[in-house]
Every structure is written in C-alpha cells, then in structure tokens.
N, C-alpha and C. Protein backbone atom coordinates (compact mmCIF):
# COMPACT_ATOMS: atom_id res chain seq x y z
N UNK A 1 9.53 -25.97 25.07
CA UNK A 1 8.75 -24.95 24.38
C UNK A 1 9.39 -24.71 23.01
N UNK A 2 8.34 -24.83 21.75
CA UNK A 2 8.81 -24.30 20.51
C UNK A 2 9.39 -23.03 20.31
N UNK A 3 10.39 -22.84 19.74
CA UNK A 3 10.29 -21.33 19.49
C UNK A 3 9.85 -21.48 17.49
N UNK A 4 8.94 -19.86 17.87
CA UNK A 4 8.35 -19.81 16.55
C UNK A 4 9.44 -18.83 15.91
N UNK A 5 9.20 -19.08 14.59
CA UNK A 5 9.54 -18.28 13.63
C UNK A 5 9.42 -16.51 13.91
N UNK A 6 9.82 -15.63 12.97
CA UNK A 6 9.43 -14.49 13.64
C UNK A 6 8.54 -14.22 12.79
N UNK A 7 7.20 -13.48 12.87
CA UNK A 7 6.53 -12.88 11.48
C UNK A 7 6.46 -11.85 11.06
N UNK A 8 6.53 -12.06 9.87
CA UNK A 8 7.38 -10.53 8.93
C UNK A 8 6.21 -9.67 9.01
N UNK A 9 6.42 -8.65 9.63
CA UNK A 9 5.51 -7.39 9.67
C UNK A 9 5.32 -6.49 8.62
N UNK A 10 3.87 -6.51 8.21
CA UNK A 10 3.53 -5.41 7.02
C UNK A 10 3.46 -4.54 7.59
N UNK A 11 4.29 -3.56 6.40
CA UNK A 11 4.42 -2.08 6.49
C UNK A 11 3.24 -1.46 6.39
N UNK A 12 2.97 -0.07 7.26
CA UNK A 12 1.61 0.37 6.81
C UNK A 12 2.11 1.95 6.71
N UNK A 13 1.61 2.53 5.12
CA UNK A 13 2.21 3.57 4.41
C UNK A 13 0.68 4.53 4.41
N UNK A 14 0.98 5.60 4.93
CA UNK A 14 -0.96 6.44 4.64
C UNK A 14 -0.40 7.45 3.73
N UNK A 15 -1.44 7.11 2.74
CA UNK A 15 -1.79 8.55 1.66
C UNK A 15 -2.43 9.20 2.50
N UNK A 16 -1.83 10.24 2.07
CA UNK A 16 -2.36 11.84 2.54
C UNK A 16 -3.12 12.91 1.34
N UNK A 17 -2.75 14.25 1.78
CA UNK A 17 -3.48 15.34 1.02
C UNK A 17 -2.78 15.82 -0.31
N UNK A 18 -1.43 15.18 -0.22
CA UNK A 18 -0.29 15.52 -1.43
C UNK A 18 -1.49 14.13 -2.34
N UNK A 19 -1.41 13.39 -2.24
CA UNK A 19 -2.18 12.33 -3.00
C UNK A 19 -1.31 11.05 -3.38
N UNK A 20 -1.33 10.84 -4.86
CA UNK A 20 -0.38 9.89 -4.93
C UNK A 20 0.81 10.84 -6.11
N UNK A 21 1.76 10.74 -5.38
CA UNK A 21 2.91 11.72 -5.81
C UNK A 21 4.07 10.60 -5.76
N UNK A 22 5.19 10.83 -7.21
CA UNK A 22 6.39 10.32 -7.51
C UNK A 22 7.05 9.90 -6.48
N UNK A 23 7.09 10.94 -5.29
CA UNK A 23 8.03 10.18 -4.33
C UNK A 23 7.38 9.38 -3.44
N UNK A 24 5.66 9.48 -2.94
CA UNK A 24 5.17 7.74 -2.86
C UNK A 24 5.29 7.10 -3.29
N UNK A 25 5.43 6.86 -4.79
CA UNK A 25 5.29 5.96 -5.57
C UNK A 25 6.84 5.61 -4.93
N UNK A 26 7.41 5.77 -4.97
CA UNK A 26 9.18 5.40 -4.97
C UNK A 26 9.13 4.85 -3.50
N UNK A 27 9.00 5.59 -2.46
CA UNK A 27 9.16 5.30 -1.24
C UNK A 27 8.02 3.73 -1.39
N UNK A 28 6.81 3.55 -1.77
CA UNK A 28 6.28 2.12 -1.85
C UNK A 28 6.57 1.29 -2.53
N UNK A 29 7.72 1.64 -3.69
CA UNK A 29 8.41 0.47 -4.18
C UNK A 29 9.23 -0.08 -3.46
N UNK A 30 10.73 1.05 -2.54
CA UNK A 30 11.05 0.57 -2.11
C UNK A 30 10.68 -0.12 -0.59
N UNK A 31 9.42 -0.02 -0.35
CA UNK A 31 8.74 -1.13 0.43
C UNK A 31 8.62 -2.50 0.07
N UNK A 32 8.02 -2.33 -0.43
CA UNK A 32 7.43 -3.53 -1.38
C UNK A 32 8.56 -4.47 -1.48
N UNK A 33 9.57 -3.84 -1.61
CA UNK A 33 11.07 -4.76 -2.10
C UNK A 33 11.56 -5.06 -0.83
N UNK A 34 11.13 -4.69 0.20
CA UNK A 34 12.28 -5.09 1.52
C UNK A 34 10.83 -6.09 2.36
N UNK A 35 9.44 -6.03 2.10
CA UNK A 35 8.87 -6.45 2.62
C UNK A 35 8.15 -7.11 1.49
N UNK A 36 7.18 -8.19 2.07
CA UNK A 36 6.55 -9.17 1.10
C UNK A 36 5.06 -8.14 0.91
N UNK A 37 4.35 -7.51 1.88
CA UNK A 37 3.64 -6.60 1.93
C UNK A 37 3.53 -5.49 2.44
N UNK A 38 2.59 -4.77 1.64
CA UNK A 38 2.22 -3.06 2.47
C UNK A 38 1.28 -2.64 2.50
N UNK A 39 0.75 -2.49 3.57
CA UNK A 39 -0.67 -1.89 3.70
C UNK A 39 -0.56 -0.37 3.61
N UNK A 40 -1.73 -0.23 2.61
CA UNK A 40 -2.12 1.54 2.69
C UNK A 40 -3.36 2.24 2.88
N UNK A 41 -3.12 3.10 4.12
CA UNK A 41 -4.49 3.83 4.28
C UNK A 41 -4.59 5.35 3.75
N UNK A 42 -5.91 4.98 3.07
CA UNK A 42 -6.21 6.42 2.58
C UNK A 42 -7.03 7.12 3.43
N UNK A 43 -6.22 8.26 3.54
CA UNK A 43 -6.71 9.53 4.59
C UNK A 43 -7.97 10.00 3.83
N UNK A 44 -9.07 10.47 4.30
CA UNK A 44 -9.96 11.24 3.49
C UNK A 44 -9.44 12.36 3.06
N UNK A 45 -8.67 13.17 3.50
CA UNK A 45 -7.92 14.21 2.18
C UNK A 45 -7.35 13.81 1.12
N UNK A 46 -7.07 12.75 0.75
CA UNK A 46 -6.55 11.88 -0.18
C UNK A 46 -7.39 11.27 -1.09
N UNK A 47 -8.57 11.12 -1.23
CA UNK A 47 -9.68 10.52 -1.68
C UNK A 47 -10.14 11.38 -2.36
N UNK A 48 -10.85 12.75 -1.98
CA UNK A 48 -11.38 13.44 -2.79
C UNK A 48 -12.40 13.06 -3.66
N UNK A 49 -12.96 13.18 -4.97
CA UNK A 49 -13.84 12.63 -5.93
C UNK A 49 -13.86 11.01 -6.28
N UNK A 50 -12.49 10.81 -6.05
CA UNK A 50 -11.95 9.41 -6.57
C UNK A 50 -12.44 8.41 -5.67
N UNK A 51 -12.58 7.08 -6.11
CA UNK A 51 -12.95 5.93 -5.62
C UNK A 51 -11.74 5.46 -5.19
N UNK A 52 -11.76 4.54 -3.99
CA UNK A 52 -10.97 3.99 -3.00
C UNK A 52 -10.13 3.04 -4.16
N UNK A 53 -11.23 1.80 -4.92
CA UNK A 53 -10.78 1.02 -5.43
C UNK A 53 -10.17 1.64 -7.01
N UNK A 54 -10.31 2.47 -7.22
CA UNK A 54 -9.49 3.85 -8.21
C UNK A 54 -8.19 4.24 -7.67
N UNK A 55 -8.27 4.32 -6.76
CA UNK A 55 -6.73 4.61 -6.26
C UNK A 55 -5.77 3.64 -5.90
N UNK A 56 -6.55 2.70 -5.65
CA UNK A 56 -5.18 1.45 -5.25
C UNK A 56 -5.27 0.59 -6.75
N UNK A 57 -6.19 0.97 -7.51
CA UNK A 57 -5.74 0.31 -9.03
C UNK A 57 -4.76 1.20 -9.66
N UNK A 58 -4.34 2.12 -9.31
CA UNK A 58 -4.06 2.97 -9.57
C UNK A 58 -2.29 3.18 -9.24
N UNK A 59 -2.44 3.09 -7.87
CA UNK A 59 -1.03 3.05 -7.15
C UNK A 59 -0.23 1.82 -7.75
N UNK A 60 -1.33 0.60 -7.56
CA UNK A 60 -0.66 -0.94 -7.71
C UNK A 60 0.06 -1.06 -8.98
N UNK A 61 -0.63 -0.12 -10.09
CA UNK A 61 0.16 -0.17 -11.55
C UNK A 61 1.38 0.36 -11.32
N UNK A 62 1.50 1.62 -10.53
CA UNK A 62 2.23 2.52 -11.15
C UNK A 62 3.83 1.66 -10.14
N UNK A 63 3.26 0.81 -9.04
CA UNK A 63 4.30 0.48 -7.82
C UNK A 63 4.91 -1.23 -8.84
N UNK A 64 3.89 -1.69 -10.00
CA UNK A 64 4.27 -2.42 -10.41
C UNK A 64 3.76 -3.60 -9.44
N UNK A 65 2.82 -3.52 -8.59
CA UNK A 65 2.65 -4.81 -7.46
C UNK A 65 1.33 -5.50 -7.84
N UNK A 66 0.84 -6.14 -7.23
CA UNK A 66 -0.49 -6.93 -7.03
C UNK A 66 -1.79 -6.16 -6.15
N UNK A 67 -2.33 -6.29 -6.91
CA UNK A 67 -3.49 -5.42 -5.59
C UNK A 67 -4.57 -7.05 -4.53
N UNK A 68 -3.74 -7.16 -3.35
CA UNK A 68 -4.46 -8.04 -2.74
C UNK A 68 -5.75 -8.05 -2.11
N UNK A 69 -5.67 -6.71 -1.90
CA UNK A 69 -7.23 -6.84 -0.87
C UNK A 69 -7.68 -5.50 -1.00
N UNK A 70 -8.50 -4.82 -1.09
CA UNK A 70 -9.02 -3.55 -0.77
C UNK A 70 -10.43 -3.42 0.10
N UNK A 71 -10.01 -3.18 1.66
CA UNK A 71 -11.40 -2.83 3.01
C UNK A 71 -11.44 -1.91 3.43
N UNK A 72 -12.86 -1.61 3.21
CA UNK A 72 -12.39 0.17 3.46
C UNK A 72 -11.75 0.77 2.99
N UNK A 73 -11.06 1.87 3.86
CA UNK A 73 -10.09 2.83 2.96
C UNK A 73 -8.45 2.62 3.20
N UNK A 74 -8.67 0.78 3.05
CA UNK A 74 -6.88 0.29 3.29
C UNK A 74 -6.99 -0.92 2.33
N UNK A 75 -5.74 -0.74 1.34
CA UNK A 75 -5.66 -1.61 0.47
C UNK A 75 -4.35 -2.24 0.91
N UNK A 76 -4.06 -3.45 0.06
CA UNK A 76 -3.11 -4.24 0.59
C UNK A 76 -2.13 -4.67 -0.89
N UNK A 77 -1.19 -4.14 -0.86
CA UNK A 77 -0.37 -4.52 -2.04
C UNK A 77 1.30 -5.83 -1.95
N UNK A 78 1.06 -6.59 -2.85
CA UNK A 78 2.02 -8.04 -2.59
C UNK A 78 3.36 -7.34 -3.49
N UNK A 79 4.28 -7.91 -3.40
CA UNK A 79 5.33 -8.29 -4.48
C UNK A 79 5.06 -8.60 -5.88
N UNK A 80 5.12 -8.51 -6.79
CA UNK A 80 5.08 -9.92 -8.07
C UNK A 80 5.58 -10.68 -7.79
C-alpha cells in the first residue's frame, strides 16, 4: 500500500459583524503565510450594503494576496 502525501488543509477564517478590521487583516496575513490558502466566509452581518465580490476585492488588496475564487459568500485567497 502507497502511503500518500499529507494534504495541506485550508484555513477557513469567517468575517463577522466587526467587518473587515486591522486585526483581520493581520490575523489573514499571518495565515496566508503559514498556509498556501484561506478560505473566507462572510457572515451576513458582515455584508451589509456591500457586495460579496467588494469585499474579498477588498480584503485581497489590503492581505496583499490573490483573489482565487469567489462562491457564494466564501472567497478563496492564494499566496503571491
């Protein structure tokens, strides 16, 4: 029997009702840096007026990452 590799598990980080605040931003960098990805779900208190794909263009600048995927109200951010 092969043994497989292990696979690196994405982190999954939920915005909440604070929104996107300095110390998310920090706490998903240092994600981002220990993992190749991070998934984030936005809570509907978190959303408010704003568009889904508004907020993870949004986060992805400020985290400095890639915006990979956005379904629903979970976006998916890479490394550079």
């Amino acid at each position: 029997m092969e043994k497989t590799k292990p696979v690196e598990e994405v982190m999954v980080v939920q915005l909440g009702k604070a929104g996107v605040t300095d110390s998310f931003i920090e706490e998903l960098k240092d994600q981002i840096k220990k993992k190749k990805a991070v998934k984030v779900k936005i809570l509907r208190s978190a959303k408010g007026e704003r568009d889904r794909e508004e907020i993870a263009s949004e986060v992805a600048r400020k985290c400095n990452a890639v915006l990979a995927d956005v379904r629903g109200n979970t976006f998916v951010l890479n490394k550079r």
